[in-house]
C-alpha atoms as a PDB file:
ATOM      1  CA  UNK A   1     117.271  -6.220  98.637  1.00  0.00           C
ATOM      2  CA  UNK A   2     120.192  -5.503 100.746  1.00  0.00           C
ATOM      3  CA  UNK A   3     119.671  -2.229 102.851  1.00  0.00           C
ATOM      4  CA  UNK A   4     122.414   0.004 104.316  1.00  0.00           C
ATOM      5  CA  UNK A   5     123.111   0.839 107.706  1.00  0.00           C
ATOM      6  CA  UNK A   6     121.230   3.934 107.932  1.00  0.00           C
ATOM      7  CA  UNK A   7     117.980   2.994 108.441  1.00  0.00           C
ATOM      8  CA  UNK A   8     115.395   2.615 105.403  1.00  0.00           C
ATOM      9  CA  UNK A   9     118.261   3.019 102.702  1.00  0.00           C
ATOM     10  CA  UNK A  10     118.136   0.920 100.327  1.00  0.00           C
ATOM     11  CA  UNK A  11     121.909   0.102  99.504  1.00  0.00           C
ATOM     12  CA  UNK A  12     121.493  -2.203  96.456  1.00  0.00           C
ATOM     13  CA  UNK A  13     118.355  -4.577  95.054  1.00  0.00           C
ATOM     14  CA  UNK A  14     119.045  -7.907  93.374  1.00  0.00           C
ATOM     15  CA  UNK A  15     116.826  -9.889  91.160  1.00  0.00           C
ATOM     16  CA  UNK A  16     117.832 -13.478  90.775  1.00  0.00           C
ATOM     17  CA  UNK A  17     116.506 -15.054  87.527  1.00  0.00           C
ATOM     18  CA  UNK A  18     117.507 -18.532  88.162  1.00  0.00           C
ATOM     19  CA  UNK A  19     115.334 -21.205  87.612  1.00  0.00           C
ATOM     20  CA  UNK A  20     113.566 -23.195  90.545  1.00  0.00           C
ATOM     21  CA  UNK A  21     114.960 -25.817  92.251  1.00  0.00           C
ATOM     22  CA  UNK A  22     118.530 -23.596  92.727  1.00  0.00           C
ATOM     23  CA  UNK A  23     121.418 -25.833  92.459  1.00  0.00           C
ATOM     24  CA  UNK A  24     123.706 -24.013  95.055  1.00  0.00           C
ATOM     25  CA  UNK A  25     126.946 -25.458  93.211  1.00  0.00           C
ATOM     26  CA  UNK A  26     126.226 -23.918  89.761  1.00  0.00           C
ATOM     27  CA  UNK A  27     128.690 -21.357  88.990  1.00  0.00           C
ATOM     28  CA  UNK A  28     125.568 -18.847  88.635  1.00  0.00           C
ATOM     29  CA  UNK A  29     124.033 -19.496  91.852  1.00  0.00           C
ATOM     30  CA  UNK A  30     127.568 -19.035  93.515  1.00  0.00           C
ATOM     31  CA  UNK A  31     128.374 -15.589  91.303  1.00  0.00           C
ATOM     32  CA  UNK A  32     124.628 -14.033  92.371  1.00  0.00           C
ATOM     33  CA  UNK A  33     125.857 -15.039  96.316  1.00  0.00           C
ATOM     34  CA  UNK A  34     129.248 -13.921  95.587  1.00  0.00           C
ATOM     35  CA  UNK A  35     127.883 -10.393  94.758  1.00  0.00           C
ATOM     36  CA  UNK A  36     125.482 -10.364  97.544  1.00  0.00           C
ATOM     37  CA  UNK A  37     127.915 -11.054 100.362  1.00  0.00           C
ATOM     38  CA  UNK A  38     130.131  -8.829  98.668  1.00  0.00           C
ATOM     39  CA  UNK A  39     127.451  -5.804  99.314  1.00  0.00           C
ATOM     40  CA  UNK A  40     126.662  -6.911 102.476  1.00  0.00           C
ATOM     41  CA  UNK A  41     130.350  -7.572 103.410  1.00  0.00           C
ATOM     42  CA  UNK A  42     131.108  -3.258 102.328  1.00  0.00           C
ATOM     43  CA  UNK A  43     128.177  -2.410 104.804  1.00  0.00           C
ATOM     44  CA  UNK A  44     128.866  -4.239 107.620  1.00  0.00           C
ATOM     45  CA  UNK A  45     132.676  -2.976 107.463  1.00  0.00           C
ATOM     46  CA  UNK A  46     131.225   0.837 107.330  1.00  0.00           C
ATOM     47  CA  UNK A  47     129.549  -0.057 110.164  1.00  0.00           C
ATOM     48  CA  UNK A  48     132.016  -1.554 111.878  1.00  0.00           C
ATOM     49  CA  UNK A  49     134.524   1.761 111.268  1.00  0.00           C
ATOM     50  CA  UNK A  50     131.442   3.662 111.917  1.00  0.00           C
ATOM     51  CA  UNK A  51     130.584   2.159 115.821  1.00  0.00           C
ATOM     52  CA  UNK A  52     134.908   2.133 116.049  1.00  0.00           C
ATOM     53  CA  UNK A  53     135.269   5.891 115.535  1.00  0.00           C
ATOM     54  CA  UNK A  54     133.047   6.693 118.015  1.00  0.00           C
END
């Protein structure tokens, strides 16, 4: 679950399916982390330009 930055929003929920031991090199552990960071990346920019422009 990746919440936004105002508080209690939740911004976007991701449910990895992949099977137990991970094996952080697979290409589908690195596309499910690839689209995580992404999300987290866009909030913590609007943040950034948020704290900026004040």
């Amino acid at each position: 679950m990746i919440l936004s930055d105002n508080p209690g929003c939740v911004k976007d929920i991701f449910k990895v399916e992949l099977p137990r031991p991970r094996e952080i090199d697979s290409p589908e552990f690195l596309a499910v982390r690839h689209r995580i960071l992404a999300c987290v990346e866009k909030e913590v920019e609007k943040f950034a330009k948020d704290e900026y422009d004040r």
